[in-house]
C-alpha atoms as a PDB file:
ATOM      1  CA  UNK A   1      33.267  23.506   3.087  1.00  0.00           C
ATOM      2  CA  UNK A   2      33.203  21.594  -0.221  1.00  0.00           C
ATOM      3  CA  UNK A   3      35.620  22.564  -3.716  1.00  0.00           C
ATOM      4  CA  UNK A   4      34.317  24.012  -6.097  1.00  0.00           C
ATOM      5  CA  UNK A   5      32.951  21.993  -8.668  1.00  0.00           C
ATOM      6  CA  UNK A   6      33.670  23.189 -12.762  1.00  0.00           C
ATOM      7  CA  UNK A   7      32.952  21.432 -15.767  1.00  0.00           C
ATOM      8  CA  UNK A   8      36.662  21.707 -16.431  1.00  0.00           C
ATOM      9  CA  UNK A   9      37.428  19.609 -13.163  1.00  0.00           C
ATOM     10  CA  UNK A  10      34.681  17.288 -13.910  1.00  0.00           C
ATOM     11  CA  UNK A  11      36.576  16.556 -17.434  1.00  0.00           C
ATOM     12  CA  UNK A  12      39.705  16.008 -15.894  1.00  0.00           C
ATOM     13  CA  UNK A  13      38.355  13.436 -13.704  1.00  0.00           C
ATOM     14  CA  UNK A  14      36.587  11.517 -16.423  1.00  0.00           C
ATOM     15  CA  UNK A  15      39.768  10.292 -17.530  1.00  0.00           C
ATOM     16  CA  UNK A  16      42.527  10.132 -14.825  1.00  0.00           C
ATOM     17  CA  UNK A  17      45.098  10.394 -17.868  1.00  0.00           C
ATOM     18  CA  UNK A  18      43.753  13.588 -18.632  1.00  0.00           C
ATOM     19  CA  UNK A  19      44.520  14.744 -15.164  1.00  0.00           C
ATOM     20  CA  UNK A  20      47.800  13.701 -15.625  1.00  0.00           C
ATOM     21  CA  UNK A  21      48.624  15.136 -18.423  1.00  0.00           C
ATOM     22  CA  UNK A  22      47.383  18.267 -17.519  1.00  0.00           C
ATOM     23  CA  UNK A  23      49.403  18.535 -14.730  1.00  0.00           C
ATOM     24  CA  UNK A  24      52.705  17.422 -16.865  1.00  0.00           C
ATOM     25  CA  UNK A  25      51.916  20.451 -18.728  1.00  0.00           C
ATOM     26  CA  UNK A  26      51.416  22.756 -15.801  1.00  0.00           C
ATOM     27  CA  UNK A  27      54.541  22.070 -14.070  1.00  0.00           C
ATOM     28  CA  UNK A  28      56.521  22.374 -17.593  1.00  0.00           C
ATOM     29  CA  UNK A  29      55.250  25.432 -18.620  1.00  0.00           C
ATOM     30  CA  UNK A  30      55.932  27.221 -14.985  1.00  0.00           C
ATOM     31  CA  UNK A  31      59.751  24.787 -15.159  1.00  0.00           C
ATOM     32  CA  UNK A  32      59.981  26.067 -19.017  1.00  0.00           C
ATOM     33  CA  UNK A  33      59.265  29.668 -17.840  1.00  0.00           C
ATOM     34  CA  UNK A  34      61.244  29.499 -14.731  1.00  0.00           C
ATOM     35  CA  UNK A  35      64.574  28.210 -16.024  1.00  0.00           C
ATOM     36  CA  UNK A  36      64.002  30.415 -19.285  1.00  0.00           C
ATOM     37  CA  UNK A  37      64.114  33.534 -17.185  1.00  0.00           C
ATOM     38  CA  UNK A  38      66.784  32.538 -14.959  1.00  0.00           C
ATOM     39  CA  UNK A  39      69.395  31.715 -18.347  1.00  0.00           C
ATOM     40  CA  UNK A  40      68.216  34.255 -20.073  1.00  0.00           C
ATOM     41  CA  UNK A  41      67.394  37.400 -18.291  1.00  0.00           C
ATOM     42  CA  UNK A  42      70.075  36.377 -15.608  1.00  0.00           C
ATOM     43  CA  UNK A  43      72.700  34.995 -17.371  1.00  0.00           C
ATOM     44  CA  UNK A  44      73.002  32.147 -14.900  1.00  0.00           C
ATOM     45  CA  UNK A  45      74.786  29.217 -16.842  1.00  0.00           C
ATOM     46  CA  UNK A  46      72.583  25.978 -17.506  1.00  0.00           C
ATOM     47  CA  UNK A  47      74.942  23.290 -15.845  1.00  0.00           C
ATOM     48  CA  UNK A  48      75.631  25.622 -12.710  1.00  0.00           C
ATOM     49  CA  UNK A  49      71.648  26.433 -12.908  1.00  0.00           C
ATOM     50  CA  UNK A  50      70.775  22.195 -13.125  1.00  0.00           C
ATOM     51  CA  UNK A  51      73.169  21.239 -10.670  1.00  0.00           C
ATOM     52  CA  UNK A  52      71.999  23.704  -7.786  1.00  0.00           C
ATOM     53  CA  UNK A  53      68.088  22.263  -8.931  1.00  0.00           C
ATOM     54  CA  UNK A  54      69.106  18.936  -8.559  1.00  0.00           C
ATOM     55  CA  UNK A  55      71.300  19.106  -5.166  1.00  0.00           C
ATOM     56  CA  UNK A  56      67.852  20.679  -3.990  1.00  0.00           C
ATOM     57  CA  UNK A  57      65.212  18.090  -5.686  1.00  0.00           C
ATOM     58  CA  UNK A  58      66.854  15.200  -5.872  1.00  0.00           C
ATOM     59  CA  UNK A  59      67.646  14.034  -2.796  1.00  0.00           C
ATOM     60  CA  UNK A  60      63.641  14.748  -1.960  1.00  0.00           C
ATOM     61  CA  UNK A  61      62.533  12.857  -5.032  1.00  0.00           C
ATOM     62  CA  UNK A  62      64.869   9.923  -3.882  1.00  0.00           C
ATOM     63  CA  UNK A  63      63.139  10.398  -0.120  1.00  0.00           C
ATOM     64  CA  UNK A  64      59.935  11.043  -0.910  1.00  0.00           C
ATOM     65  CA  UNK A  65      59.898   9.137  -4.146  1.00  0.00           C
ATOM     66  CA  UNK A  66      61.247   5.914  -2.328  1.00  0.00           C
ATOM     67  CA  UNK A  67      58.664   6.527   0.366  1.00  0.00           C
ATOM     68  CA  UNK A  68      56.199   7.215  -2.095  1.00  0.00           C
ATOM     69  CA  UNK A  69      56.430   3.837  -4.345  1.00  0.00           C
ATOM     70  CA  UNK A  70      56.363   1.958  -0.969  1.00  0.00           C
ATOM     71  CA  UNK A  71      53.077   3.249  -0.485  1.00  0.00           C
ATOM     72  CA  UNK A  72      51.910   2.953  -3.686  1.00  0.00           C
ATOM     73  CA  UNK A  73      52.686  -0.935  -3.514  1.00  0.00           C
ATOM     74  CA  UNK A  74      50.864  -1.016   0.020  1.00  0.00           C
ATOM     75  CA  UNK A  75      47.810   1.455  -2.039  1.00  0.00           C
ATOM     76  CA  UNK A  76      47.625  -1.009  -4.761  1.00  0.00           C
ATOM     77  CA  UNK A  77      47.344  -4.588  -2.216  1.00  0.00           C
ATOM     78  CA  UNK A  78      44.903  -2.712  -0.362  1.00  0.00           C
ATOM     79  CA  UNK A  79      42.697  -1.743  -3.641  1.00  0.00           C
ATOM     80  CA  UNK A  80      43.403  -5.325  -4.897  1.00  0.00           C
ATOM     81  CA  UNK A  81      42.159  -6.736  -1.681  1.00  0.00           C
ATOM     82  CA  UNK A  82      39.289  -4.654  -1.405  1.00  0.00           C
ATOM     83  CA  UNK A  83      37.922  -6.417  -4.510  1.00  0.00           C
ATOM     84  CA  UNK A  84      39.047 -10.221  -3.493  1.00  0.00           C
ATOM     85  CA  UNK A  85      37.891  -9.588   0.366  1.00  0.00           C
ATOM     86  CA  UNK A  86      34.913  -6.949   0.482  1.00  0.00           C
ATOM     87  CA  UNK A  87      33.797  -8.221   3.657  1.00  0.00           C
ATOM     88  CA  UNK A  88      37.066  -7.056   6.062  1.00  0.00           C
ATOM     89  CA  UNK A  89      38.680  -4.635   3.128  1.00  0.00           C
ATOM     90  CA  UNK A  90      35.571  -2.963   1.626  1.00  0.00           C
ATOM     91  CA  UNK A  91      34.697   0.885   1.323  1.00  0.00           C
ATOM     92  CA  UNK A  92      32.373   0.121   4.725  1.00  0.00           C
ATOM     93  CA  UNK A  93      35.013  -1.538   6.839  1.00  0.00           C
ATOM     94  CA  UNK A  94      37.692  -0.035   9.079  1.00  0.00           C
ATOM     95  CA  UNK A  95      40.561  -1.535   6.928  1.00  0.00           C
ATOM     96  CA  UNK A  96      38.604  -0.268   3.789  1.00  0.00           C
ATOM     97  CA  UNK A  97      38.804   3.522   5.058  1.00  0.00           C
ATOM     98  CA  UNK A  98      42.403   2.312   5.986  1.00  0.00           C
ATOM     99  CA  UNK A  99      43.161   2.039   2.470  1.00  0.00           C
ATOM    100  CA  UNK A 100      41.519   4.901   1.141  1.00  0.00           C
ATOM    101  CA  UNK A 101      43.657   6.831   3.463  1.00  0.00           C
ATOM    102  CA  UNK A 102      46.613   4.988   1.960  1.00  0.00           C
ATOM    103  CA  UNK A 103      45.668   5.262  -1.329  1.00  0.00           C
ATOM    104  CA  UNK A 104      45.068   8.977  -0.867  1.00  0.00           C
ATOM    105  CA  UNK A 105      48.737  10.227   1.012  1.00  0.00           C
ATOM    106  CA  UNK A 106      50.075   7.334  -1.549  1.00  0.00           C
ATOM    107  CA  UNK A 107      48.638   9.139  -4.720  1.00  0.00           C
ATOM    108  CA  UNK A 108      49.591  12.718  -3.538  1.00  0.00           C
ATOM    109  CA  UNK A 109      52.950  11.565  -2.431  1.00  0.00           C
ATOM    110  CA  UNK A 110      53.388  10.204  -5.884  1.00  0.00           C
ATOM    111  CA  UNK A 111      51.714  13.233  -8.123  1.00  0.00           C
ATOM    112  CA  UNK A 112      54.684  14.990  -5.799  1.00  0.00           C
ATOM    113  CA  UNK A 113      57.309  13.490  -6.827  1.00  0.00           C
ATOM    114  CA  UNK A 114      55.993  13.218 -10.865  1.00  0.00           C
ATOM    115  CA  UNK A 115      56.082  16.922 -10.904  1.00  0.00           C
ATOM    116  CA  UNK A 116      59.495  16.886  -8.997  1.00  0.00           C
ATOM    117  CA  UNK A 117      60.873  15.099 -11.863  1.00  0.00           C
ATOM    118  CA  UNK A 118      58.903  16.766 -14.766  1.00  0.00           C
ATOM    119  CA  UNK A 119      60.774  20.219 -13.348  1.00  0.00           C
ATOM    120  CA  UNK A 120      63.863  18.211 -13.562  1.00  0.00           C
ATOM    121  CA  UNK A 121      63.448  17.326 -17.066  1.00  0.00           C
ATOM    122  CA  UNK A 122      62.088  20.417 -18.185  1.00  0.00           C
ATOM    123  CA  UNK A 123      64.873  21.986 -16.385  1.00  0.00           C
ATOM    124  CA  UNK A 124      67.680  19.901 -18.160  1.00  0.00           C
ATOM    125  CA  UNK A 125      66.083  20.069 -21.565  1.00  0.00           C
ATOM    126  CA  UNK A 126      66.155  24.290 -21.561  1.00  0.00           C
ATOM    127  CA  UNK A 127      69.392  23.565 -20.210  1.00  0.00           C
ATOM    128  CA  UNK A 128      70.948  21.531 -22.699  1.00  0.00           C
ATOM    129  CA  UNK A 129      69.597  23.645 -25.725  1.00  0.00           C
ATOM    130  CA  UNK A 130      69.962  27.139 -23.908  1.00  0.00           C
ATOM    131  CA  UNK A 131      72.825  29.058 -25.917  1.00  0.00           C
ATOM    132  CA  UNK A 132      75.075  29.228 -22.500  1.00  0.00           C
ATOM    133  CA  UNK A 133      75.698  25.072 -22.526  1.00  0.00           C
ATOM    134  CA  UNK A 134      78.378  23.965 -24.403  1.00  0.00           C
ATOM    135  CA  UNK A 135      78.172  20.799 -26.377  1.00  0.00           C
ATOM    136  CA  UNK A 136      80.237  18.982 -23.626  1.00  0.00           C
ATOM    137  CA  UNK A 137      77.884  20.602 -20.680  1.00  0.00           C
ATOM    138  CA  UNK A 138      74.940  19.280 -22.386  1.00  0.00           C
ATOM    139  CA  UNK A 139      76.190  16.025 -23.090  1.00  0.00           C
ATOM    140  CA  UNK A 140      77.083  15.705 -18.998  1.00  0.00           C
ATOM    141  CA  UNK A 141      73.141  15.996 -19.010  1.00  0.00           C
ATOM    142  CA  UNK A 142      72.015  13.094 -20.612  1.00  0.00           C
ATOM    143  CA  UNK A 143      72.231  10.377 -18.202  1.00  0.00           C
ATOM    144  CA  UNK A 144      70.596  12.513 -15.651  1.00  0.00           C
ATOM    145  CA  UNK A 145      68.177  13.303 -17.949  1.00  0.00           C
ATOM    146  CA  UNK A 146      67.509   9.716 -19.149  1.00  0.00           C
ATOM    147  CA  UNK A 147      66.930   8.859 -15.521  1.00  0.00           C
ATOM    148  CA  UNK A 148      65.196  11.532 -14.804  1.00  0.00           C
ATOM    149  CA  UNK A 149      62.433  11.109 -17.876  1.00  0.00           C
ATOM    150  CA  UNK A 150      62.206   6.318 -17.299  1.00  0.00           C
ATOM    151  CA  UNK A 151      61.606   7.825 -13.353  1.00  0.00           C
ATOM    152  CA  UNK A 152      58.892  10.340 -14.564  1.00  0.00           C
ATOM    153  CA  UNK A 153      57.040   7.633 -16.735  1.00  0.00           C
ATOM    154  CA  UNK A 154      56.956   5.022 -13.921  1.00  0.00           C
ATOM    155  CA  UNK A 155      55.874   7.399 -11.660  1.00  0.00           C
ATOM    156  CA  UNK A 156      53.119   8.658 -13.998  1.00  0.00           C
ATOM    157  CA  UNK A 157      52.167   4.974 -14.499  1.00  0.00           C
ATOM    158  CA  UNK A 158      52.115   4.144 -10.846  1.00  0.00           C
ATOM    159  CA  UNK A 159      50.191   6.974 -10.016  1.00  0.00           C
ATOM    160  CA  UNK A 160      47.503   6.391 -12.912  1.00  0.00           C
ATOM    161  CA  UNK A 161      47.248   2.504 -11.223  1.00  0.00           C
ATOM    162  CA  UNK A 162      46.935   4.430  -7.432  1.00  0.00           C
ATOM    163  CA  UNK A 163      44.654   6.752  -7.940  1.00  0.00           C
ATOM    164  CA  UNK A 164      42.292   5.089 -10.532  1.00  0.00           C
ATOM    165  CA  UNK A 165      38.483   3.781  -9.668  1.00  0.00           C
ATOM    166  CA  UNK A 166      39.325  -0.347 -10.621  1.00  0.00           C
ATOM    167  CA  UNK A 167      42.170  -2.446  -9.022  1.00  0.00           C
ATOM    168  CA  UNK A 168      45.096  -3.086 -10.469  1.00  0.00           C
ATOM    169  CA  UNK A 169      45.592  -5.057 -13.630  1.00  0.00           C
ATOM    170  CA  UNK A 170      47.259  -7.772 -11.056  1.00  0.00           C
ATOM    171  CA  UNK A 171      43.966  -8.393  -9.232  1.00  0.00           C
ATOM    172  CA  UNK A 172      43.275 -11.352 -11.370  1.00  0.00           C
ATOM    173  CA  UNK A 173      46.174 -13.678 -11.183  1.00  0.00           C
ATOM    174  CA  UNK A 174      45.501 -13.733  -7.157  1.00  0.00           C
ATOM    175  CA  UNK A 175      43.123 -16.430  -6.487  1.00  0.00           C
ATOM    176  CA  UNK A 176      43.017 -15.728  -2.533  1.00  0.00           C
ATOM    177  CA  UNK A 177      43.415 -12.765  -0.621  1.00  0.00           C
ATOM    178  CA  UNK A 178      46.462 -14.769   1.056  1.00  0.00           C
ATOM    179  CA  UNK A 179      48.334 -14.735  -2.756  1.00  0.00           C
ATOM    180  CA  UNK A 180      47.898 -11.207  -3.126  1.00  0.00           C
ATOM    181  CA  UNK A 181      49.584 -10.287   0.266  1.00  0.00           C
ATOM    182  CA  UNK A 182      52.300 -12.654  -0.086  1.00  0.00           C
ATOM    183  CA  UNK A 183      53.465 -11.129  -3.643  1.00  0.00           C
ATOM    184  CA  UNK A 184      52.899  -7.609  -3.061  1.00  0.00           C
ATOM    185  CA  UNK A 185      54.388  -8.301   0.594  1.00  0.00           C
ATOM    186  CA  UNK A 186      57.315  -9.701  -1.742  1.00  0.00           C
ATOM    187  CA  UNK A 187      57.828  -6.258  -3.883  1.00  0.00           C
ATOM    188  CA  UNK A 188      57.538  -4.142  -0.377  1.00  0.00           C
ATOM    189  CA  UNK A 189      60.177  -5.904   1.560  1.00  0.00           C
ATOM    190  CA  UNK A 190      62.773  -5.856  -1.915  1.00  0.00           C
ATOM    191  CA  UNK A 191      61.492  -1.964  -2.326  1.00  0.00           C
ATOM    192  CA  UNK A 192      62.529  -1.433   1.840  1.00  0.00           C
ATOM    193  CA  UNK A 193      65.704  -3.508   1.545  1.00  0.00           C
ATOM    194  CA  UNK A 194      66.765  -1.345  -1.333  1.00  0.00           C
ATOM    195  CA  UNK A 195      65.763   1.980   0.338  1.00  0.00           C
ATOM    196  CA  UNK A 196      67.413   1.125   4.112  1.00  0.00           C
ATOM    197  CA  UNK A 197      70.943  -0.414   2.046  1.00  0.00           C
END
């Protein structure tokens, strides 16, 4: 059984920024909404209210997240390989489908964790300006919100160059398939030593 298929969707999809955008919006207004409604019509305070988010999401953002960019580095050889080596890593070839299966869990894994972090922005903006937070409670915010927003832009980037049609803007500089292993074999094994230290 296929999705359906609306002009809306077919819009989005033009332009993968679009798409991403979109769904920026769609986890802010339901964050917005949801922390609005928890400060307001349940007087929960916004530090106590941020804190019990983030013991919950961050440690799956850091897990998933970490997993996540891995993947997107291994999505990203694969596409760029596919286009300097169509004969063993195109669309038609076992390691092609391979990498469209990568590139798939990889983009998924990283829309995940985007909207992870846009709730945990969201979150700590209503937070910080909600009339419970005290000027030193909102202050305590802003290096986890800082984080949190350079995280949510590299993740939004990294997704765009994932789940996008062309290879990545790197494809060029490789003049053999052997190059482009080699350095994106480089940023995997410093992204694994980081996440197993």
């Amino acid at each position: 059984m296929a999705t359906e298929k609306t002009f809306f969707d077919d819009w989005l999809k033009d332009r993968l920024y679009r798409d991403i955008v979109y769904r920026f919006a769609l986890v802010a207004s339901v964050s917005s909404l949801a922390t609005y409604f928890a400060l307001v019509r349940r007087g929960i305070p916004a530090i106590w209210y941020f804190s019990q988010l983030t013991d919950s999401v961050a440690p799956l953002v850091n897990t998933f997240g970490s997993f996540g960019a891995a993947l997107c580095v291994l999505a990203m050889m694969l596409k760029d390989l596919e286009v300097l080596c169509s004969n063993d890593f195109g669309q038609e070839s076992l390691l092609g489908k391979l990498g469209g299966v990568v590139r798939r869990v990889a983009g998924d894994i990283s829309l995940w964790t985007f909207g992870a972090l846009t709730a945990m922005v969201i979150t700590a903006s209503v937070a910080a300006v909600s009339a419970s937070a005290t000027v030193s409670s909102a202050l305590s915010l802003l290096l986890p919100y800082f984080l949190s927003v350079a995280l949510l832009i590299g993740t939004g980037i990294v997704n765009f160059f994932v789940r996008r049609k062309e290879p990545s803007p790197w494809h060029t500089i490789y003049r053999s398939p052997f190059q482009a292993v080699i350095a994106y074999g480089t940023v995997l094994s410093i992204q694994l030593a980081a996440i197993f230290m």
